[in-house]
Protein backbone atom coordinates (compact mmCIF):
# COMPACT_ATOMS: atom_id res chain seq x y z
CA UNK A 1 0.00 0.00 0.00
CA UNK A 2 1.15 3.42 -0.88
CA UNK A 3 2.61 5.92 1.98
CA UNK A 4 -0.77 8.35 3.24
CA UNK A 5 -0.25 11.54 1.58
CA UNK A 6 -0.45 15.21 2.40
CA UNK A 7 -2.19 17.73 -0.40
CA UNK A 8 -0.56 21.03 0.16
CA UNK A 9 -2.31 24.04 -1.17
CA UNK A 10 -1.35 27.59 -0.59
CA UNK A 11 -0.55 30.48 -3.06
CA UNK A 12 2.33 32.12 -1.36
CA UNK A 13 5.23 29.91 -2.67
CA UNK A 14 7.79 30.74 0.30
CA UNK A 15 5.55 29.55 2.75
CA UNK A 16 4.19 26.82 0.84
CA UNK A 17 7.90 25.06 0.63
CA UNK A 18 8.84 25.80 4.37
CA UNK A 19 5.85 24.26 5.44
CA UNK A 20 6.28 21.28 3.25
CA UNK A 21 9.91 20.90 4.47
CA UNK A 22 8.53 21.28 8.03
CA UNK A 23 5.96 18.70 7.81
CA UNK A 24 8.58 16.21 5.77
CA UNK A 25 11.33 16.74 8.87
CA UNK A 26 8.06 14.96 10.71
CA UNK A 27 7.98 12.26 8.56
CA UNK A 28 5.25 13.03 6.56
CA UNK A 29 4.52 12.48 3.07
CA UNK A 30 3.79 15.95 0.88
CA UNK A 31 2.75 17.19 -2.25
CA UNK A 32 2.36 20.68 -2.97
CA UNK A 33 0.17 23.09 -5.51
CA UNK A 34 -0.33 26.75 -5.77
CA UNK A 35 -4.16 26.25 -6.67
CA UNK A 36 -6.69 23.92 -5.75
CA UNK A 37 -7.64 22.83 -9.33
CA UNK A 38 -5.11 19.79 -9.60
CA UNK A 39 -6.16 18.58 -6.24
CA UNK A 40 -9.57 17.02 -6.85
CA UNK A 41 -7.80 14.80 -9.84
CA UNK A 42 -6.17 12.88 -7.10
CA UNK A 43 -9.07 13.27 -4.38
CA UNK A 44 -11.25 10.24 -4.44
CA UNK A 45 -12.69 7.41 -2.40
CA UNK A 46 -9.82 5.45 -2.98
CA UNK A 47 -7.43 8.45 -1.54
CA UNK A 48 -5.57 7.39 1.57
CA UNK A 49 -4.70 11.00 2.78
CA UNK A 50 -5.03 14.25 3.51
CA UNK A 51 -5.84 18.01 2.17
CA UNK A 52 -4.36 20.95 4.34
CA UNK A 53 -5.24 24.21 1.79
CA UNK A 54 -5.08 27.94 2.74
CA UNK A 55 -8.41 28.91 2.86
CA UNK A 56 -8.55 32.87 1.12
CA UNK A 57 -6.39 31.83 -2.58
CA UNK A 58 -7.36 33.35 -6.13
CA UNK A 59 -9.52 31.02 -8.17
CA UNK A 60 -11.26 28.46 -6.22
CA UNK A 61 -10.39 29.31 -2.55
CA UNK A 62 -10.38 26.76 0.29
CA UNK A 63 -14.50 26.78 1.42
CA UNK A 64 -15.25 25.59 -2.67
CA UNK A 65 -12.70 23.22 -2.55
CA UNK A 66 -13.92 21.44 1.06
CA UNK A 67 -17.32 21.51 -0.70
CA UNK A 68 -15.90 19.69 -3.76
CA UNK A 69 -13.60 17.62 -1.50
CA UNK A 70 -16.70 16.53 0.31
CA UNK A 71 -18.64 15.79 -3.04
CA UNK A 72 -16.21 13.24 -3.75
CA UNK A 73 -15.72 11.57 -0.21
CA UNK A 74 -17.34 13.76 2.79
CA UNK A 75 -15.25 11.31 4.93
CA UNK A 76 -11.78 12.55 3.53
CA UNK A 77 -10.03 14.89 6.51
CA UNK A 78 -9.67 18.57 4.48
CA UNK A 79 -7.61 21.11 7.38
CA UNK A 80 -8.28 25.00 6.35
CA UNK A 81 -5.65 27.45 7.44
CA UNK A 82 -6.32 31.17 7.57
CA UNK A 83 -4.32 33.99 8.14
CA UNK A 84 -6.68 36.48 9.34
CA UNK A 85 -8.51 34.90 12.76
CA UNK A 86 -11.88 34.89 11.07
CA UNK A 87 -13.73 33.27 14.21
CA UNK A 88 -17.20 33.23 12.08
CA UNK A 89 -15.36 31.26 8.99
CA UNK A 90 -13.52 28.99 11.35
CA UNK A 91 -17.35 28.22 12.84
CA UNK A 92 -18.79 27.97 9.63
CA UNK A 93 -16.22 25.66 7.99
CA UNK A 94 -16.27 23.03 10.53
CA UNK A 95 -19.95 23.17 10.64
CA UNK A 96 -19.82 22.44 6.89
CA UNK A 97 -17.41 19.67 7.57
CA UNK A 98 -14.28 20.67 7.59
CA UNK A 99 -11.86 17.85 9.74
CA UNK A 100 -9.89 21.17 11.63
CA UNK A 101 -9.22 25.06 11.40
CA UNK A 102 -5.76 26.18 11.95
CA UNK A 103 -4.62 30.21 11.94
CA UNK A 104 -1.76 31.81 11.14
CA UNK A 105 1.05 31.57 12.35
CA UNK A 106 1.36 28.13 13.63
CA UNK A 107 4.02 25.61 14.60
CA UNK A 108 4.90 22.71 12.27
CA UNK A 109 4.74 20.75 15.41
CA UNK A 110 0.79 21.39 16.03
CA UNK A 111 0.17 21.44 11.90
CA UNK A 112 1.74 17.80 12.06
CA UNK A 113 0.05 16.59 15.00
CA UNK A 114 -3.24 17.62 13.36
CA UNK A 115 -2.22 15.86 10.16
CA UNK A 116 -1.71 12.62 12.04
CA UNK A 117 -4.50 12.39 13.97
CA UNK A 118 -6.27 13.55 10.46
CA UNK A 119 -4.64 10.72 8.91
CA UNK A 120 -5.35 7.94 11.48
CA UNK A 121 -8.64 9.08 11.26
CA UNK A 122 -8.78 8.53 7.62
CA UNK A 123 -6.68 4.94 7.38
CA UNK A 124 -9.55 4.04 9.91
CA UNK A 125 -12.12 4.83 7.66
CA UNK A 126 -10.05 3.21 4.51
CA UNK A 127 -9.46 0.09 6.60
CA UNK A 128 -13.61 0.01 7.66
CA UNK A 129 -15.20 -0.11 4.28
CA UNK A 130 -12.34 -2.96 2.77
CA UNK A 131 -13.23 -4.69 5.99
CA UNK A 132 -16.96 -4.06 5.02
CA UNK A 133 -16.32 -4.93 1.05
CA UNK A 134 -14.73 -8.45 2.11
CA UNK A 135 -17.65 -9.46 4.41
CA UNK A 136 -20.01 -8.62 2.02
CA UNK A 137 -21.51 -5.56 3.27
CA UNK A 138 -22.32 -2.77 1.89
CA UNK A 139 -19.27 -1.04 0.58
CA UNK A 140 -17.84 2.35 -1.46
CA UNK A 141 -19.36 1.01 -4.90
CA UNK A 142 -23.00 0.63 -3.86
CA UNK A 143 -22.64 4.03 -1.69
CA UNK A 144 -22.07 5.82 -4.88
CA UNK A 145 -24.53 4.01 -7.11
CA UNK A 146 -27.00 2.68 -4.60
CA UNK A 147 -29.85 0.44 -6.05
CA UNK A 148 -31.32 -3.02 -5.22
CA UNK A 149 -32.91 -4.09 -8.64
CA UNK A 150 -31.67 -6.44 -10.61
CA UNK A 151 -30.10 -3.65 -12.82
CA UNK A 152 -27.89 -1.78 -10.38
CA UNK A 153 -26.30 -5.16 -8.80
CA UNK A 154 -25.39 -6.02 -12.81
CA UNK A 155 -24.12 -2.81 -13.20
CA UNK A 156 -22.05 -2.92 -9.98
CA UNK A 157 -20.95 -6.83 -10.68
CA UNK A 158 -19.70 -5.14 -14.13
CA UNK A 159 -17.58 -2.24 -12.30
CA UNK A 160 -15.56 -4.44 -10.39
CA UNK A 161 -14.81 -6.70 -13.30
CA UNK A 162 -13.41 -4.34 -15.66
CA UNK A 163 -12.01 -1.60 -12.88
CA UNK A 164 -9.80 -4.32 -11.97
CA UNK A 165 -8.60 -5.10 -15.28
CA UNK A 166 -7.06 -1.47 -16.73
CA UNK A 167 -8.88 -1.68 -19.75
CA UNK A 168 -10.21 1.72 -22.19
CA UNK A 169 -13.80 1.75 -20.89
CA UNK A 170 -16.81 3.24 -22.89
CA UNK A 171 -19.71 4.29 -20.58
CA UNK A 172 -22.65 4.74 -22.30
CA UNK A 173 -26.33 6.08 -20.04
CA UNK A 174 -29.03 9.01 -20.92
CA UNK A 175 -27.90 12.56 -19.73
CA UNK A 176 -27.85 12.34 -15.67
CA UNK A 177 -27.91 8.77 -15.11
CA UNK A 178 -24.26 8.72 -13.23
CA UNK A 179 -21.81 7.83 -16.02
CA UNK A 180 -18.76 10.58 -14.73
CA UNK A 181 -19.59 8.71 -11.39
CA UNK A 182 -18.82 4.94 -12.63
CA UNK A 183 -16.16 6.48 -14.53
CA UNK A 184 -14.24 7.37 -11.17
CA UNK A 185 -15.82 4.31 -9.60
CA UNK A 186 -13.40 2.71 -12.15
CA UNK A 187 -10.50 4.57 -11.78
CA UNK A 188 -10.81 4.19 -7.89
CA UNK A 189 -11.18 0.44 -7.91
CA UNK A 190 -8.07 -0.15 -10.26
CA UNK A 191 -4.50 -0.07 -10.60
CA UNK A 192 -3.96 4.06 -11.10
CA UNK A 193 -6.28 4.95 -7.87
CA UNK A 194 -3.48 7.10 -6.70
CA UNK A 195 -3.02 8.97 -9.95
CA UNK A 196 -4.60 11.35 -11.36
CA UNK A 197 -8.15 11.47 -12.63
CA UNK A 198 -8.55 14.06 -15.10
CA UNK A 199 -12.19 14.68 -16.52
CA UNK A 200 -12.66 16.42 -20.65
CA UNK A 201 -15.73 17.78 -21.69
CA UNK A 202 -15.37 16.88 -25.25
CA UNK A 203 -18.46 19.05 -25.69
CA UNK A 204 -17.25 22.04 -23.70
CA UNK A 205 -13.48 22.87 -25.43
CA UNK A 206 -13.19 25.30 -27.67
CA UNK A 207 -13.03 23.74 -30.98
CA UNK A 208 -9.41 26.33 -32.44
CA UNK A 209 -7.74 25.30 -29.08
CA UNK A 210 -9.13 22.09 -28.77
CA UNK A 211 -5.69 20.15 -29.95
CA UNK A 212 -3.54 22.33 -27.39
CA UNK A 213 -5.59 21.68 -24.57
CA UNK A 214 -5.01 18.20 -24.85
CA UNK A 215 -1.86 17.31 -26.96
CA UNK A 216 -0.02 20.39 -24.90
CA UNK A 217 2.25 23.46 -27.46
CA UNK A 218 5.71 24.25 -27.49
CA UNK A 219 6.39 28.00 -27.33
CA UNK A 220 6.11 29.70 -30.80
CA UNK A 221 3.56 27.37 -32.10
CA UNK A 222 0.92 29.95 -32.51
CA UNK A 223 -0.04 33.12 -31.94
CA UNK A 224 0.18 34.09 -28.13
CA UNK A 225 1.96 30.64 -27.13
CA UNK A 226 4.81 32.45 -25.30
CA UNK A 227 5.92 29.54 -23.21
CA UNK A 228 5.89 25.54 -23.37
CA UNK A 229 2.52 23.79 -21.85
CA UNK A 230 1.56 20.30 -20.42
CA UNK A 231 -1.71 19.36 -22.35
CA UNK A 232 -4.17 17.37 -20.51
CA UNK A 233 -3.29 13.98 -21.64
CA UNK A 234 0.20 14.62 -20.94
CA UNK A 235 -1.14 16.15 -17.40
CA UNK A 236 -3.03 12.91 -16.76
CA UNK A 237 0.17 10.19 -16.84
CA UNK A 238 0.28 7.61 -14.82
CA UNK A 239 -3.64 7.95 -14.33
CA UNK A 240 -7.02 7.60 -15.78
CA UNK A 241 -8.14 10.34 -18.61
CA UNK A 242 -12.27 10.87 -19.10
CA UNK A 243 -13.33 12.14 -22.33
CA UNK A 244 -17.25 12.48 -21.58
CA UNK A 245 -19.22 13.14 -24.29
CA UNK A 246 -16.52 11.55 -26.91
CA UNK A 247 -19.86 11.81 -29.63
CA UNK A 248 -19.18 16.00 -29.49
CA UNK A 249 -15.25 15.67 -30.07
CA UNK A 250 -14.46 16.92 -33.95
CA UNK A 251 -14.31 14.57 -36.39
CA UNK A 252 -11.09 15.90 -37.71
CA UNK A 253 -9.12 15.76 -34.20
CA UNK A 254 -10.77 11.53 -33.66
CA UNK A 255 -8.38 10.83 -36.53
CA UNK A 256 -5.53 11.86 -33.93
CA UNK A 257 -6.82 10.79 -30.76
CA UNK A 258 -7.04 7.42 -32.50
CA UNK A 259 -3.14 7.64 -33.18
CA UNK A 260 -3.04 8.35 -29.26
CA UNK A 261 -5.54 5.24 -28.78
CA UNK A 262 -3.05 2.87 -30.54
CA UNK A 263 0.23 4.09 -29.87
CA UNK A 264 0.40 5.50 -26.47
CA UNK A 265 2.12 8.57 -27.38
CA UNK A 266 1.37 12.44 -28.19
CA UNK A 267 3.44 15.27 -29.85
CA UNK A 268 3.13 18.81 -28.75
CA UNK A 269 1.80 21.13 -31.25
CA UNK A 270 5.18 22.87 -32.83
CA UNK A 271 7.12 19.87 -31.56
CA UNK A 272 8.24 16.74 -33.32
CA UNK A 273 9.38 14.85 -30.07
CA UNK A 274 6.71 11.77 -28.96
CA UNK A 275 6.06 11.56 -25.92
CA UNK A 276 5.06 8.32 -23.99
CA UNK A 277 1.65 8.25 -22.03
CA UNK A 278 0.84 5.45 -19.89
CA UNK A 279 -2.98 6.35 -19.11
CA UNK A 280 -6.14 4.92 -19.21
CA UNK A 281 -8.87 5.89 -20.90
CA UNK A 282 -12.30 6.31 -20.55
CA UNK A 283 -15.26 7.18 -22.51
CA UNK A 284 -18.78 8.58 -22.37
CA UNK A 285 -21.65 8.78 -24.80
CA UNK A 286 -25.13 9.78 -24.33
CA UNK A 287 -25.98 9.05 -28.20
CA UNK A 288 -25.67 5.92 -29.47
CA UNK A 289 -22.33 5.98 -31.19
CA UNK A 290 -23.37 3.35 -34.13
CA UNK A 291 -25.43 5.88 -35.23
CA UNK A 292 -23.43 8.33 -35.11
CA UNK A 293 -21.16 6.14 -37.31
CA UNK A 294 -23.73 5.54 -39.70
CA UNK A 295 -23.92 9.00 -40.16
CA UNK A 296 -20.55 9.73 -40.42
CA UNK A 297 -20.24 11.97 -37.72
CA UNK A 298 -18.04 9.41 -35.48
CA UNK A 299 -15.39 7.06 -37.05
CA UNK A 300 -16.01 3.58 -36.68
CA UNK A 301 -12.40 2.39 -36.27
CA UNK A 302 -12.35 4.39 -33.35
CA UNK A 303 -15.45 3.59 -32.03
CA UNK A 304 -13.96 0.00 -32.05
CA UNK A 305 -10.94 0.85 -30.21
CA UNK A 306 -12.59 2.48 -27.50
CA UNK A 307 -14.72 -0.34 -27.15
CA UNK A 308 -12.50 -2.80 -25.41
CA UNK A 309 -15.13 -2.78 -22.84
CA UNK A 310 -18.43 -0.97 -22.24
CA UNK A 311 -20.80 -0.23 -19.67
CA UNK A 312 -24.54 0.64 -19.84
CA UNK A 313 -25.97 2.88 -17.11
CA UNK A 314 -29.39 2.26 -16.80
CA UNK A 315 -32.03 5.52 -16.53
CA UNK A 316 -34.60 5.69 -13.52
CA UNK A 317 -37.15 4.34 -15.91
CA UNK A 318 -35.52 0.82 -15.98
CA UNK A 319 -35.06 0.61 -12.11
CA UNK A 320 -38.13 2.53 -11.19
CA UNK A 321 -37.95 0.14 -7.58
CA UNK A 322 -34.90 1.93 -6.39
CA UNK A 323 -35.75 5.58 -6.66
CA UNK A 324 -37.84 5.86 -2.73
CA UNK A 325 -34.83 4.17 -1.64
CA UNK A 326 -32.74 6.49 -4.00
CA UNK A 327 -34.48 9.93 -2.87
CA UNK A 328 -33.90 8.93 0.87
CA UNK A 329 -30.12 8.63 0.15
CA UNK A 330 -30.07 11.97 -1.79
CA UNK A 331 -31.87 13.74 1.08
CA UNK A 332 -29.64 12.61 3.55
CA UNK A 333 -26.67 13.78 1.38
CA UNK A 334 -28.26 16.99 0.76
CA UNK A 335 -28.89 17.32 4.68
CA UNK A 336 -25.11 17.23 5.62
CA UNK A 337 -24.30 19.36 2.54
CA UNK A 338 -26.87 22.10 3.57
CA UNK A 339 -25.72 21.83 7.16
CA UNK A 340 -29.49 20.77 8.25
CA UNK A 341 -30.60 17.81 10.31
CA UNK A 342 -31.70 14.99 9.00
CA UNK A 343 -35.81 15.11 8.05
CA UNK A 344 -38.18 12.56 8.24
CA UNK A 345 -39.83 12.82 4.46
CA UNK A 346 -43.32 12.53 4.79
CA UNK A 347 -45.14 9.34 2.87
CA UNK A 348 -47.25 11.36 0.71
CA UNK A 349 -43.76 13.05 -0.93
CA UNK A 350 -42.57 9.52 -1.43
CA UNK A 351 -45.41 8.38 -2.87
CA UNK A 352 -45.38 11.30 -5.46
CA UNK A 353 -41.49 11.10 -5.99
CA UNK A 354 -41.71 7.49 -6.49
CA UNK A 355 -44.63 8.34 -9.68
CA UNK A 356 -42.54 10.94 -11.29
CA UNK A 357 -40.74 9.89 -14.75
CA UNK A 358 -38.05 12.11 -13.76
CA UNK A 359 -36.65 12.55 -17.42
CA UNK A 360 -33.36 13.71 -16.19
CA UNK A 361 -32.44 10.66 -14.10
CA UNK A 362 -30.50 10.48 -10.70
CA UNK A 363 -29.03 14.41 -11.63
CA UNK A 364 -32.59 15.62 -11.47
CA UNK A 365 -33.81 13.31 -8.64
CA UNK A 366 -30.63 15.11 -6.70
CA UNK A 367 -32.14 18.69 -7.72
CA UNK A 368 -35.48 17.33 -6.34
CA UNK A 369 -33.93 16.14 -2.41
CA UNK A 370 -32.27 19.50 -2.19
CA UNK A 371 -35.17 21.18 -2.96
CA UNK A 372 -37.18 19.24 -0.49
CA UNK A 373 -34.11 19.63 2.09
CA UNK A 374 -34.28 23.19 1.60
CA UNK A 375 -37.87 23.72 1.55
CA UNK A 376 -38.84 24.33 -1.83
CA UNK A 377 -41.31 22.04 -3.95
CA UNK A 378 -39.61 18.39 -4.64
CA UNK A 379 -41.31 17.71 -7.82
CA UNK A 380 -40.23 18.81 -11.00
CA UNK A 381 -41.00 22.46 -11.80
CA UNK A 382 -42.33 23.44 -8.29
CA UNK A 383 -45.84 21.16 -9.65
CA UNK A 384 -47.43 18.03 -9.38
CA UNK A 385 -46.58 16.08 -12.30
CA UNK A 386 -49.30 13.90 -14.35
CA UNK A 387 -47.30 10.46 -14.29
CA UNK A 388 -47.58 9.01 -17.60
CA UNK A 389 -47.93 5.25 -16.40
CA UNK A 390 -51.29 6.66 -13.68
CA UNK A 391 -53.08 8.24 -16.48
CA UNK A 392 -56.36 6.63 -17.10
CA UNK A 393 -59.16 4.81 -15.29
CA UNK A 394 -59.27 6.04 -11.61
CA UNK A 395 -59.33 2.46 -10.21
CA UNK A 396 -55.85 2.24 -11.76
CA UNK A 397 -54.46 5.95 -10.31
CA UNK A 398 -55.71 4.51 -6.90
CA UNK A 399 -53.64 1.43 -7.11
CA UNK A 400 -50.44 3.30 -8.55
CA UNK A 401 -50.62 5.58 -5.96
CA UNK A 402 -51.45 3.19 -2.81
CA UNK A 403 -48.04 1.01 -4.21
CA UNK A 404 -46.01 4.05 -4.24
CA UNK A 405 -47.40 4.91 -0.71
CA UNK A 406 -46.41 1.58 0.61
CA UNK A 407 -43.17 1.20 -1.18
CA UNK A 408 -42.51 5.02 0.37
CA UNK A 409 -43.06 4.03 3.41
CA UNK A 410 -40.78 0.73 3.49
CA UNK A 411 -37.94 2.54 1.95
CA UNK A 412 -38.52 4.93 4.76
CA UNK A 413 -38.82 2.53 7.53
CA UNK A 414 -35.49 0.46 6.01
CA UNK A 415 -37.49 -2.30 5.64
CA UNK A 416 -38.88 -3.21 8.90
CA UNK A 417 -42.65 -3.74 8.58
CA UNK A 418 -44.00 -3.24 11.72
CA UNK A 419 -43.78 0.71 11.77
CA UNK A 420 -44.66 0.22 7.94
CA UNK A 421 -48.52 -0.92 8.95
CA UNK A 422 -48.56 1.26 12.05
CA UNK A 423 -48.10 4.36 10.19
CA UNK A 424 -51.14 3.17 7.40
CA UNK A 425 -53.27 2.42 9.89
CA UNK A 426 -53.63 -0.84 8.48
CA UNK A 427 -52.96 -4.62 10.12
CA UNK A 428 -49.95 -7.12 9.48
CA UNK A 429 -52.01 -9.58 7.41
CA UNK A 430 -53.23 -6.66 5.20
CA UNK A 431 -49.87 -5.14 4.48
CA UNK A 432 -48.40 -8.55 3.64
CA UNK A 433 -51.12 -8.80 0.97
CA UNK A 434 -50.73 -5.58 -0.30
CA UNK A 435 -47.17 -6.22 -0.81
CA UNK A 436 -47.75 -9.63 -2.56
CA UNK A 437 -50.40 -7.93 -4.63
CA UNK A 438 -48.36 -5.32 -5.82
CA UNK A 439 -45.25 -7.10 -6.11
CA UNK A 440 -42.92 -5.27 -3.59
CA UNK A 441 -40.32 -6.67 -1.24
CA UNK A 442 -38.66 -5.63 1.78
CA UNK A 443 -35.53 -6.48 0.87
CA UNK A 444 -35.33 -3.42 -1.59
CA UNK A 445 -34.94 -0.98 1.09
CA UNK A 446 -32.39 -3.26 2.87
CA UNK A 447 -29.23 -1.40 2.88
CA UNK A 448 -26.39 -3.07 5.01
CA UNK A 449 -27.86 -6.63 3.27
CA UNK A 450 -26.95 -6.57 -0.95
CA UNK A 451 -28.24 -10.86 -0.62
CA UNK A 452 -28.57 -11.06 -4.85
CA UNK A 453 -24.81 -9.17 -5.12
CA UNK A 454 -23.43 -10.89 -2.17
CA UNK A 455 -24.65 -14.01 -3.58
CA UNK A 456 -23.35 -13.77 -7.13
CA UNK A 457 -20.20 -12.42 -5.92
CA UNK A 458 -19.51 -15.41 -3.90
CA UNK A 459 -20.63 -18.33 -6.41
């Protein structure tokens, strides 16, 4: 296992290099940056250590990056230093999670003591969910993409198959279904964990400096290039490299990133060195990219290169049993994000949530609990939604909406039953026939219990 590392981030380069010297006379692992960009490509669940960042920086400063930190992994230890004795920040940044606030000036000795009590904290944590993951129980992977139908256990079967084996990976899912997620799920459960994950809107780079941004440019190869620059391939060695949205990447520039695909190396733009790249790459699409081929936007030998392996996310629509169980995660999430307690949500919401299409997937499901969380309307647009699979006879509506009220209220309850027909009013015998009538099961709002992945895993 690798040595626990200490992410460094502070703008004012003097300091930044004594402290790291200070902290490395202690024993301690460190790697420094002037900006907190380059940090979150090697924060993930599979990181081991621990981020110490000066909290006021140009660019993103240190609250943004806790709150992206905490995106990631809420349980990895991020310690904010300040220079200016804000007592209200220091208040308000460990109320939004932040593992310790340290001012200005400080000793290495206390910096260092906080680090290792940070890290111990952290290898604990590490240690817990492998010890979890080997017994069977509920572990990182289904904490990121939770789900009990027959489609998410697949899906999560598939992950740890091909994360394993270091092979290019093409993700393919609707818009919001999770697909950046499995692609660090991926990374994290693989060989490059501890390198860098770097993440390329295809869609999003601008198409004249498209090939700089990732190849990298010598200095003098166009216009305003006044000094040599990494590109982002070149950035990402070592590591795992995400091109989401591949379908929106140029059709002149697939020709090269083919050459890339085959070869392993790049040249700069105004060099004519090649330059190795050990990386792995991943892909996402939400278009189906044999169509694209058969239109000739999208080449098809690269389309078969990228397609040493693929995974298919599948939308709310084909695992419409997870999403009470789904919702009650998000909520919670959104709780601890929002700095709230954790609500009870009423039956009634459940039972609406659980009839909504919800078009966008798990992204708009997400927009939904932090709406609820923060008081606002939880259905889409602020209105109740006519569900598409209710409309109809009234008999029918009745039924949809009494098996979303009971499935609500299991997810709710985690399963147990006897709360479930206390809170309906109803008796034991009743509920059970409901539940066999409507075809629901208790066991998919079970959440320290996977029995169909355990089982599959083990035979």
């Amino acid at each position: 296992m690798s040595a626990q590392r200490v992410l460094l981030i502070d703008d004012e380069e003097e300091l930044r290099r004594s402290t790291a010297q200070a902290l490395e006379l202690f024993g301690l692992t460190v790697q420094t940056f002037s900006n907190a960009e380059h940090v979150l490509e090697l924060t993930s669940f599979g990181f081991d250590g621990v981020v110490v960042s000066d909290i006021r920086m140009p660019g993103m400063d240190g609250m943004t990056l806790l709150h992206r930190v905490r995106e990631l992994d809420a349980e990895i230890p991020v310690i904010l230093v300040t220079g200016h004795g804000d007592v209200q920040l220091a208040v308000k940044a460990m109320r939004e999670g932040a593992y310790d606030f340290i001012e200005k000036p400080f000793t290495p000795q206390h910096l260092a003591g906080v680090i290792r009590r940070a890290l111990d904290r952290r290898a604990l944590v590490v240690e817990n969910r492998r010890l979890k993951a080997v017994a069977g129980k509920r572990d990182d992977l289904e904490t990121r993409l939770p789900g009990r139908t027959q489609a998410m256990v697949d899906l999560r079967y598939r992950i740890r198959a091909i994360g394993a084996a270091d092979a290019d990976t093409l993700i393919i899912g609707e818009t919001g279904v999770g697909k950046e997620v499995v692609a660090r799920a991926l990374h994290d459960i693989g060989p490059r964990a501890n390198r860098p994950f770097i993440a390329i809107n295809c869609a999003a780079l601008p198409e004249t400096l498209i090939e700089s941004e990732l190849f990298g440019h010598e200095a003098g190869a166009f216009p305003g290039a006044l000094r040599p620059r990494y590109g982002k391939f070149e950035h990402g060695r070592g590591g795992t490299i995400l091109l989401d949205e591949i379908g929106s990447m140029p059709f002149d520039l697939q020709a090269k990133f083919l050459r890339v695909l085959q070869e392993r190396v790049i040249t700069r733009l105004g060099s004519n060195e090649m330059v190795a790249l050990d990386v792995r790459f991943i892909a996402t699409s939400k278009v189906d990219l044999e169509a694209e081929v058969v239109a000739g936007r999208f080449r098809a030998d690269l389309l078969y290169r990228l397609n040493v392996a693929t995974i298919r996310v599948p939308a709310l629509a084909q695992r419409r049993a997870d999403i009470p169980l789904l919702f009650l995660q998000l909520v919670r999430e959104a709780s601890a994000r929002y700095g709230r307690d954790d609500m009870d949500v009423p039956a009634e919401i459940m039972a609406l949530i659980a009839e909504q299409a919800w078009p966008g997937n798990v992204r708009e499901l997400r927009n939904a609990a932090d709406r609820l969380v923060l008081g606002l309307d939880a259905r889409p647009g602020g209105e109740v939604a006519a569900s598409t699979e209710t409309a109809g006879r009234l008999s029918d509506k009745v039924a949809a909406f009494e098996r979303n009220l009971i499935a609500g209220e299991i997810s709710a309850h985690g399963g147990a039953l006897k709360p479930v027909y206390e809170a309906l009013g109803i008796s034991r015998k009743t509920l059970y026939e409901k539940m066999q009538k409507y075809g629901l099961d208790k066991r998919l709002a079970l959440i320290d219990e996977p029995v169909e992945e355990g089982r599959r895993e083990r035979s």
